[in-house]
Protein backbone atom coordinates (compact mmCIF):
# COMPACT_ATOMS: atom_id res chain seq x y z
CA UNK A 1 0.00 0.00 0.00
CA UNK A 2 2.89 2.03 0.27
CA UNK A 3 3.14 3.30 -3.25
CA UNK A 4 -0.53 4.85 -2.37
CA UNK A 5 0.16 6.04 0.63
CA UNK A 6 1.98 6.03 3.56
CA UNK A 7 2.21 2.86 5.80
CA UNK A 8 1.38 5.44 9.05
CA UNK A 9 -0.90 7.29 7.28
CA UNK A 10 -2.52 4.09 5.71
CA UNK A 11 -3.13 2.50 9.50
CA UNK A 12 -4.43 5.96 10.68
CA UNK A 13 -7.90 5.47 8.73
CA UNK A 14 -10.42 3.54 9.24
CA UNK A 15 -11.84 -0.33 7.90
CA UNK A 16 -13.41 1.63 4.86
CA UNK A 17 -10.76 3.58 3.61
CA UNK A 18 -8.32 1.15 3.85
CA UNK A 19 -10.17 -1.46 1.85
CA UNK A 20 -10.59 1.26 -0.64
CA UNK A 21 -6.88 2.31 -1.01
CA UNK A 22 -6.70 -1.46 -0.76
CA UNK A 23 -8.65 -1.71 -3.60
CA UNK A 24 -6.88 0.42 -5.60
CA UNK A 25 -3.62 -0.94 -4.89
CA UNK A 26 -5.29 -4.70 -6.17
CA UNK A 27 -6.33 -2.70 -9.57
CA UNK A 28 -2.76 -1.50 -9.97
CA UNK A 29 -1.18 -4.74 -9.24
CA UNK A 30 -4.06 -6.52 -11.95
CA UNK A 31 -3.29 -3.70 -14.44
CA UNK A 32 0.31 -4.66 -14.29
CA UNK A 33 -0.08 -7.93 -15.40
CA UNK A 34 -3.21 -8.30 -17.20
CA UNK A 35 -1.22 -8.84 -20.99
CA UNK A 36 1.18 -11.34 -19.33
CA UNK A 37 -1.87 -13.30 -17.65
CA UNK A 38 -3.72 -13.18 -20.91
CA UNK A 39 -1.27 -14.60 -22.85
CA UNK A 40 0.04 -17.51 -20.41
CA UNK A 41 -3.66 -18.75 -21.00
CA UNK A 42 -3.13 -19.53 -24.53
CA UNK A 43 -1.79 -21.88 -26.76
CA UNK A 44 1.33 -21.44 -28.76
CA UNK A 45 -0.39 -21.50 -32.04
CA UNK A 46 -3.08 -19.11 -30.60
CA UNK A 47 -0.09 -16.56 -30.30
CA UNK A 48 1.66 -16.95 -33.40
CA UNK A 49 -1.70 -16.14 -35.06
CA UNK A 50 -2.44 -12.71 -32.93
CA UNK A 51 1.58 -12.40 -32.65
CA UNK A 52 0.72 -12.04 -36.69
CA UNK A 53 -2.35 -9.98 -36.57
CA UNK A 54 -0.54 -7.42 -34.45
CA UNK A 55 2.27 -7.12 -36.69
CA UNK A 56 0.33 -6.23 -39.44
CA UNK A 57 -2.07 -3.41 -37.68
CA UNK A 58 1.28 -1.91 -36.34
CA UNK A 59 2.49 -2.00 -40.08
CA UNK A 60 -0.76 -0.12 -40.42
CA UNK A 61 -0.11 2.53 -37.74
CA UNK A 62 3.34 2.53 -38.98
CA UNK A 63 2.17 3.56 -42.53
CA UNK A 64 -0.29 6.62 -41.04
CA UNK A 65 3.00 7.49 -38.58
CA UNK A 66 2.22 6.29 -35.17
CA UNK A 67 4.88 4.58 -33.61
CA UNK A 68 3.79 1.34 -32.45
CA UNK A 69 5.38 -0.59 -29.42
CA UNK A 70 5.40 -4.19 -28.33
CA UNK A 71 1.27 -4.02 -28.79
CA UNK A 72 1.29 -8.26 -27.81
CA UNK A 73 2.94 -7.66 -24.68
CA UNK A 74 3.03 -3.85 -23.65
CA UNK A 75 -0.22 -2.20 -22.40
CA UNK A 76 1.38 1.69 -23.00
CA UNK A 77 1.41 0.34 -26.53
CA UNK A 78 -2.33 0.56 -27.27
CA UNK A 79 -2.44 4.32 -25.75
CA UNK A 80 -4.02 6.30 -28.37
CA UNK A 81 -5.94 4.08 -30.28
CA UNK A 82 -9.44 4.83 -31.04
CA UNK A 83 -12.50 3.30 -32.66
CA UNK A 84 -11.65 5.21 -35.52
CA UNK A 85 -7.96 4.22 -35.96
CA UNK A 86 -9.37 0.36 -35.58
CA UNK A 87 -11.79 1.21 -38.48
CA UNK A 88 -9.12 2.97 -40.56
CA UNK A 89 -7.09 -0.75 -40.23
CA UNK A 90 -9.76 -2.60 -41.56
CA UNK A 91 -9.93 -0.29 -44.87
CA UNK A 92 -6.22 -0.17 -45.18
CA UNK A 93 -6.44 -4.24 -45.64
CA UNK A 94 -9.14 -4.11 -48.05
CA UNK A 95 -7.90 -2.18 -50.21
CA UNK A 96 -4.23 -3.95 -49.42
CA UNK A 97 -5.98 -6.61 -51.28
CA UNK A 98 -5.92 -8.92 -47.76
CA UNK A 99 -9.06 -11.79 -47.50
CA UNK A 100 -11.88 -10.49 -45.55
CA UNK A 101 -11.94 -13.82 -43.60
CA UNK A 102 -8.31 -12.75 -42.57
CA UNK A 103 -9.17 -8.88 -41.81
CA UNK A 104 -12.27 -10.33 -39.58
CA UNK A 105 -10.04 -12.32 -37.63
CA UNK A 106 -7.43 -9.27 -37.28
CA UNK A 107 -10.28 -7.57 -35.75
CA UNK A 108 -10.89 -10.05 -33.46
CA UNK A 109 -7.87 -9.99 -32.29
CA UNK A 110 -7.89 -5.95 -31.75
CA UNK A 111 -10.61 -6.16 -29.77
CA UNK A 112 -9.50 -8.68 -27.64
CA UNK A 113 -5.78 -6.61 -26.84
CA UNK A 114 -7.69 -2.95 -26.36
CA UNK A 115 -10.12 -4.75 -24.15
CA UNK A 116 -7.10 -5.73 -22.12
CA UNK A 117 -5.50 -2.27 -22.29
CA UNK A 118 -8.63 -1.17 -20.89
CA UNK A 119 -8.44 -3.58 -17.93
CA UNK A 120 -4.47 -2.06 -17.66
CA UNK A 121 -5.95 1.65 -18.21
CA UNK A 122 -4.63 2.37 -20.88
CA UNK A 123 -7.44 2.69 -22.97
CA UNK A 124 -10.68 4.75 -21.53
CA UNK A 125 -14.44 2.46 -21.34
CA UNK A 126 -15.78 4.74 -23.62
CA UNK A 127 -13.55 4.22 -26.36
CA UNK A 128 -13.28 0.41 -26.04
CA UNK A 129 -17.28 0.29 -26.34
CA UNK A 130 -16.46 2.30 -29.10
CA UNK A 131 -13.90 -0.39 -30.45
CA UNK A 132 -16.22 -3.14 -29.90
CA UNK A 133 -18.69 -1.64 -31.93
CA UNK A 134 -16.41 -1.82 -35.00
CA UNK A 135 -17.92 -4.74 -36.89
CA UNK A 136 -17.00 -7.71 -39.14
CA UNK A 137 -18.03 -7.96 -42.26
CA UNK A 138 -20.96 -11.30 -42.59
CA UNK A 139 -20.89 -13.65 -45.31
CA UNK A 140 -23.21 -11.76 -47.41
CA UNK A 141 -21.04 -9.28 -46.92
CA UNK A 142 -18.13 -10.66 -47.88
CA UNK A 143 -19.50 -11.83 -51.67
CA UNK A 144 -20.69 -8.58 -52.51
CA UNK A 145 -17.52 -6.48 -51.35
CA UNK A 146 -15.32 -9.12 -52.79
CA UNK A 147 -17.16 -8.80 -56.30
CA UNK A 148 -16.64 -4.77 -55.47
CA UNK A 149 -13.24 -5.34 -55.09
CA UNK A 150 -12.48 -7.68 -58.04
CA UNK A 151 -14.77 -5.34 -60.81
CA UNK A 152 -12.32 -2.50 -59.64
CA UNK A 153 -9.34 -4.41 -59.95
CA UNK A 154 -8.61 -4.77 -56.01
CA UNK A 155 -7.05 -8.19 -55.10
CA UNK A 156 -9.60 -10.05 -52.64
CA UNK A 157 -6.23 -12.09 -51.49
CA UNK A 158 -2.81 -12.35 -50.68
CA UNK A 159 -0.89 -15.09 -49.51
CA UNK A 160 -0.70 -18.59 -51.11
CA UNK A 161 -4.11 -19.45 -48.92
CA UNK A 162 -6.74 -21.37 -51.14
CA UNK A 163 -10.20 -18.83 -50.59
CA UNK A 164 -12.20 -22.51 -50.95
CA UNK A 165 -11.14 -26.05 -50.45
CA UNK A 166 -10.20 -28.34 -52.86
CA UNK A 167 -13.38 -30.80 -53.32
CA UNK A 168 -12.41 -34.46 -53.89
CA UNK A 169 -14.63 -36.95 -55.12
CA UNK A 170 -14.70 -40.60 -53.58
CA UNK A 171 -12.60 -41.79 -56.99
CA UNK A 172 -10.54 -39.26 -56.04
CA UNK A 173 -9.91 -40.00 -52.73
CA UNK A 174 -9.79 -43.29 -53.37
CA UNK A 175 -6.96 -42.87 -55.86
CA UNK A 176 -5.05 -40.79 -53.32
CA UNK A 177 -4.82 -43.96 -51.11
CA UNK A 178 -3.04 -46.30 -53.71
CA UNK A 179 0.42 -45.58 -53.42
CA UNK A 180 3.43 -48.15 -54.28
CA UNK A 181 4.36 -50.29 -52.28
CA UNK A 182 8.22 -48.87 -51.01
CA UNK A 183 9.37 -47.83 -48.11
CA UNK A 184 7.90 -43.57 -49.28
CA UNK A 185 4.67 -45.49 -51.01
CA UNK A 186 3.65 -46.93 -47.48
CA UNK A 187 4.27 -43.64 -45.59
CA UNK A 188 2.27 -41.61 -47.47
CA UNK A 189 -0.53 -44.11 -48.01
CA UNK A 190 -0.53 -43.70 -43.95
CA UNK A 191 -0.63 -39.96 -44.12
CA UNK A 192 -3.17 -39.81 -46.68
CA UNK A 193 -5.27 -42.84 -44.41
CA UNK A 194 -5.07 -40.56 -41.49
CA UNK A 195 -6.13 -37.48 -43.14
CA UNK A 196 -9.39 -38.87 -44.95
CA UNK A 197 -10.04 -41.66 -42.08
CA UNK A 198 -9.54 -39.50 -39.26
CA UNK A 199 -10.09 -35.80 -40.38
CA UNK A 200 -6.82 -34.70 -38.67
CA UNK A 201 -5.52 -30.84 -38.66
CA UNK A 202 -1.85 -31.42 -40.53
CA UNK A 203 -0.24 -30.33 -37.39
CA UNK A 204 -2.00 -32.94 -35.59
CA UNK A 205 -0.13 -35.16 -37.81
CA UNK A 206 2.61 -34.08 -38.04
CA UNK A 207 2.87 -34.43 -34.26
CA UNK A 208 1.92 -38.11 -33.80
CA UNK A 209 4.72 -40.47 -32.66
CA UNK A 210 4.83 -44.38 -32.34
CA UNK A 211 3.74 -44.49 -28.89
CA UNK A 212 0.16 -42.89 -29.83
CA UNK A 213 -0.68 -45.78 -31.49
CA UNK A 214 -1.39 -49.18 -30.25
CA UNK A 215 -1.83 -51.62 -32.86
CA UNK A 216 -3.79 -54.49 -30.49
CA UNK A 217 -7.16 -52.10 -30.09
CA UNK A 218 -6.54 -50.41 -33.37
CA UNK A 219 -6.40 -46.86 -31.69
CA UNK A 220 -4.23 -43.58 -31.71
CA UNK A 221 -4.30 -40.70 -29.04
CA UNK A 222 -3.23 -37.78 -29.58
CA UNK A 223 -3.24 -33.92 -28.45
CA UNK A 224 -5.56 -31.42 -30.33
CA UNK A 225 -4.39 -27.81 -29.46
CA UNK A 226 -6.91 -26.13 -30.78
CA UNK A 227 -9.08 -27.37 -27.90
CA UNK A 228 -6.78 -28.27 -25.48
CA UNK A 229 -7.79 -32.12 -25.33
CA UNK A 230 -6.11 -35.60 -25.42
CA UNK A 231 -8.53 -37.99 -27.74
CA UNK A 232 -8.38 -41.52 -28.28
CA UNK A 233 -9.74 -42.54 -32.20
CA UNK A 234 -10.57 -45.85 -33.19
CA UNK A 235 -8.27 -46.58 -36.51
CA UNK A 236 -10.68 -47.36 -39.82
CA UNK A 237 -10.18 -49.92 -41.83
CA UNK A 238 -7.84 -48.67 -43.99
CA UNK A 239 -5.62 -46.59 -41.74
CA UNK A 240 -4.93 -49.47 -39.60
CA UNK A 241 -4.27 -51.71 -42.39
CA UNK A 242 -1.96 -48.95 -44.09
CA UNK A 243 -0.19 -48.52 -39.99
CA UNK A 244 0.46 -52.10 -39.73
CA UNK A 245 2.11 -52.81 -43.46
CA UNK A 246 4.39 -49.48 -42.34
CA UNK A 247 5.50 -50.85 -39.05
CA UNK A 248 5.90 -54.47 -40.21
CA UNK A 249 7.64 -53.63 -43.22
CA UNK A 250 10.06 -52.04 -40.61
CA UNK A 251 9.71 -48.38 -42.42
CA UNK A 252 8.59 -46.99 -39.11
CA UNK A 253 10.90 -46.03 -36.74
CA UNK A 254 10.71 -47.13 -33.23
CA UNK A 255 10.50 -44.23 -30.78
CA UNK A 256 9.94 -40.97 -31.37
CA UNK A 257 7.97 -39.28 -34.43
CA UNK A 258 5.79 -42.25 -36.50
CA UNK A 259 7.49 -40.01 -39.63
CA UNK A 260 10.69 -40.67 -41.55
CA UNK A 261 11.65 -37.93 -44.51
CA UNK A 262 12.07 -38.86 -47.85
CA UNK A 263 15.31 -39.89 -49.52
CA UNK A 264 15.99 -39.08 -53.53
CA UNK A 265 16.40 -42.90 -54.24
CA UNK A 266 12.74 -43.34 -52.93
CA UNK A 267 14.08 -44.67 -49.60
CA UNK A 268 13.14 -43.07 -45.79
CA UNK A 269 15.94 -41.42 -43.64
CA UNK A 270 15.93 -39.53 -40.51
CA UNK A 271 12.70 -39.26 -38.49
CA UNK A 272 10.15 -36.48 -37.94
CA UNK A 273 8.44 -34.48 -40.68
CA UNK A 274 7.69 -30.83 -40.56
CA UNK A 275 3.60 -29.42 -41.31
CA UNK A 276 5.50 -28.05 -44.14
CA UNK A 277 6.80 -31.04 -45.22
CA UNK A 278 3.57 -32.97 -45.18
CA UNK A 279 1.93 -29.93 -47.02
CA UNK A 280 4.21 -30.37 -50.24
CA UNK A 281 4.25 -34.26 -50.22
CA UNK A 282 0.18 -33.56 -50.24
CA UNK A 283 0.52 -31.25 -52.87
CA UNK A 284 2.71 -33.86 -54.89
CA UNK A 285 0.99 -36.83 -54.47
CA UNK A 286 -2.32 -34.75 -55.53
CA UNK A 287 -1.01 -33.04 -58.60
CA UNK A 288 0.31 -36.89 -59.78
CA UNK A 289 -3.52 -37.74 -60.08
CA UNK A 290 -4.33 -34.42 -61.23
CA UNK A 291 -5.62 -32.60 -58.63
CA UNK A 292 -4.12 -28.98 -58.45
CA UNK A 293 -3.87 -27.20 -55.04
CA UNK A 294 -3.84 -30.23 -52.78
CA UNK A 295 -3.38 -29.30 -49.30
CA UNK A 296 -4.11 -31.55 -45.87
CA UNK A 297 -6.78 -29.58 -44.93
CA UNK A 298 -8.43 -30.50 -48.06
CA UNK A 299 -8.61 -34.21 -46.91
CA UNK A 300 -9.85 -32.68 -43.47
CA UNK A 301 -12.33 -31.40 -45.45
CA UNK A 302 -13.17 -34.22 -47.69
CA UNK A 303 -13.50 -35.92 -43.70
CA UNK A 304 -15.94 -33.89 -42.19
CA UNK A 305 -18.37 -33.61 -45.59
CA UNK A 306 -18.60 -37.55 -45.91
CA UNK A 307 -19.34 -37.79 -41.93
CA UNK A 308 -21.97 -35.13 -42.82
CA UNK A 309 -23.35 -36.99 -45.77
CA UNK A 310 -23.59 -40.12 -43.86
CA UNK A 311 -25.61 -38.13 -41.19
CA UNK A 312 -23.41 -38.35 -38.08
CA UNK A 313 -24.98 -36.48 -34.93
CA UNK A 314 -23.45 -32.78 -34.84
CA UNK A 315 -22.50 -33.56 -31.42
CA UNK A 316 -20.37 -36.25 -32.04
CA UNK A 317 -19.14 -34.99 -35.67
CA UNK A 318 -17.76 -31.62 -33.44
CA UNK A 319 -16.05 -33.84 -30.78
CA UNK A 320 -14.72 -36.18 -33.70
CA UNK A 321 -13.12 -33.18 -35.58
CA UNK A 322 -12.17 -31.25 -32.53
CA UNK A 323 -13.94 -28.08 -32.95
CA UNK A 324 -14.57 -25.72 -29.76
CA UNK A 325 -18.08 -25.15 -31.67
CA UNK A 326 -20.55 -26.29 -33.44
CA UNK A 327 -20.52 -24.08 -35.98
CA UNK A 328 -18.21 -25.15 -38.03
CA UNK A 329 -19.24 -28.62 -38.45
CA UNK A 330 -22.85 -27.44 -38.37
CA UNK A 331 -21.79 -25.92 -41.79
CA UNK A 332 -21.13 -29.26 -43.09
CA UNK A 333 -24.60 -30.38 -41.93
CA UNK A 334 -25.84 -27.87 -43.37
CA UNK A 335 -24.39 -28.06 -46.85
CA UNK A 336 -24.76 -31.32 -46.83
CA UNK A 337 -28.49 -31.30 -46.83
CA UNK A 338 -30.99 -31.65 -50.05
CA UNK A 339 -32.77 -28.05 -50.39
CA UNK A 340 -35.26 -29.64 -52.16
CA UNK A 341 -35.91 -32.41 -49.88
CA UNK A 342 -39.41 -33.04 -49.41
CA UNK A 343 -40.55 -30.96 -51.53
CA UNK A 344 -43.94 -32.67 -52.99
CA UNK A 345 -45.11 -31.21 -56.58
CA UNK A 346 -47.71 -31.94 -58.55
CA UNK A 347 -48.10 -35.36 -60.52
């Protein structure tokens, strides 16, 4: 209490004083570390995104000459900012040409750090319900600004990120699956098993090590980050098939990652694969079918629309996929309905 007031002073006044001044000491101590408290909640991958989002708005402020400071970490950073500066962002990535999926999530991520900055002081109530009231663009939205956009000549993206998912056809996916059968042929008939059997994120994958899986109960658990949770998934057919001709072909190694990178002469060397990795052998091994544009999350995606189709419970398709709602695989429900379904016309 002493950076308030005086310890003699302080035990001169009475019960409700002090638990004011007591109060206010709390706030100051809260304020202090609000950024640091924030962030220790999170997941890595969590903060590399906002680490990213923050970069580019103080690009943005660096462009319009405000000098921005450590805005992930430092509350002082965010003094100044306004509704209108947050509003001016969103423009300045538009007409950068940026996705509007990718400014709505930059957005997010502004409002979460000024609503922290106003929990540190740093940024005034009024201003932050301001902030907040600084919307997103909706789907609607989003088709007729991108057509806006694209009719003036205005990128609607940058970055090598695909604005839909590559759709694969059951042919397709089947075709995916028959790889030769070599040391390479086997792994990535398991990687490509894994992705369409299980619906994994490729960092999930890459991830996975030869103690997840135990061969006897045909099962793999493994961590999902994006929701914090240890599962346990019962193997398919085909993935277990394509695990067990990889470990008793002796391909797999035997501790560590369940991955081995490629050799020139077709061979496997040194364990452990990077998400990158994965992403261009996926890429490969769909452009030698001819499938353009491949990418792991496509076969995530080809996942979660034949669970759909086959009408699995939302419930259990959100748990299966690992989402932390059900919207997202409530959008394969939903496009995987019939419009016209029941429709009765005239004879």
């Amino acid at each position: 209490m002493t950076d308030i007031i005086p310890a003699n002073e302080y035990q001169a006044l009475d019960r409700a004083d002090r638990m004011i001044i007591a109060g206010q000491a709390a706030n100051q101590a809260a304020q202090g570390a609000v950024f640091a408290d924030y962030r220790s909640r999170k997941a890595p991958n969590t903060l590399r995104r906002q680490d990213n989002d923050l970069a580019i708005f103080a690009r943005f402020l660096a462009q319009v000459h405000l000098s921005p400071g450590d805005l992930a970490n430092d509350s002082q950073a965010w003094q100044g900012i306004t509704w209108g500066i947050v509003a001016a962002f969103i423009q300045w990535q538009l007409r950068a040409g940026y996705a509007v999926s990718s400014v709505n999530m930059r957005l997010s991520t502004v409002k979460v750090y000024a609503g922290l900055a106003a929990l540190a002081g740093v940024i005034p109530a009024g201003e932050l319900a301001m902030i907040r009231q600084v919307k997103s663009y909706k789907r609607t939205e989003q088709v007729r600004l991108d057509d806006n956009r694209a009719a003036a000549g205005v990128p609607t993206r940058t970055g090598y990120k695909k604005a839909l998912p590559v759709s694969l056809s059951k042919k397709q996916a089947a075709a995916l699956l028959i790889q030769p059968d070599t040391p390479q042929g086997r792994r990535d008939r398991l990687m490509v098993a894994l992705l369409i059997g299980l619906g994994l994120r490729v960092g999930e994958l890459a991830g996975l090590t030869v103690d997840n899986f135990t061969l006897t109960d045909g099962t793999v658990i493994f961590y999902r980050p994006k929701v914090d949770k240890i599962q346990t998934h019962k193997l398919d057919p085909i993935s277990l098939a394509a695990l067990r001709a990889y470990i008793d072909s002796g391909d797999a190694p035997e501790t560590g990652s369940i991955w081995r990178q490629s050799l020139k002469g077709r061979g496997l060397d040194s364990c452990g694969l990077s998400t990158r990795a994965i992403c261009k052998r996926i890429r490969y091994l769909g452009e030698r079918i001819g499938i353009k544009g491949l990418s792991p999350h496509d076969l995530r995606h080809y996942w979660a629309t034949q669970a759909a189709r086959n009408h699995t419970p939302l419930d259990r398709l959100q748990d299966a996929g690992g989402w932390a709602s059900l919207a997202m695989p409530g959008r394969y429900v939903e496009a995987a309905k019939i419009a016209n379904d029941g429709v009765r016309r005239e004879e």
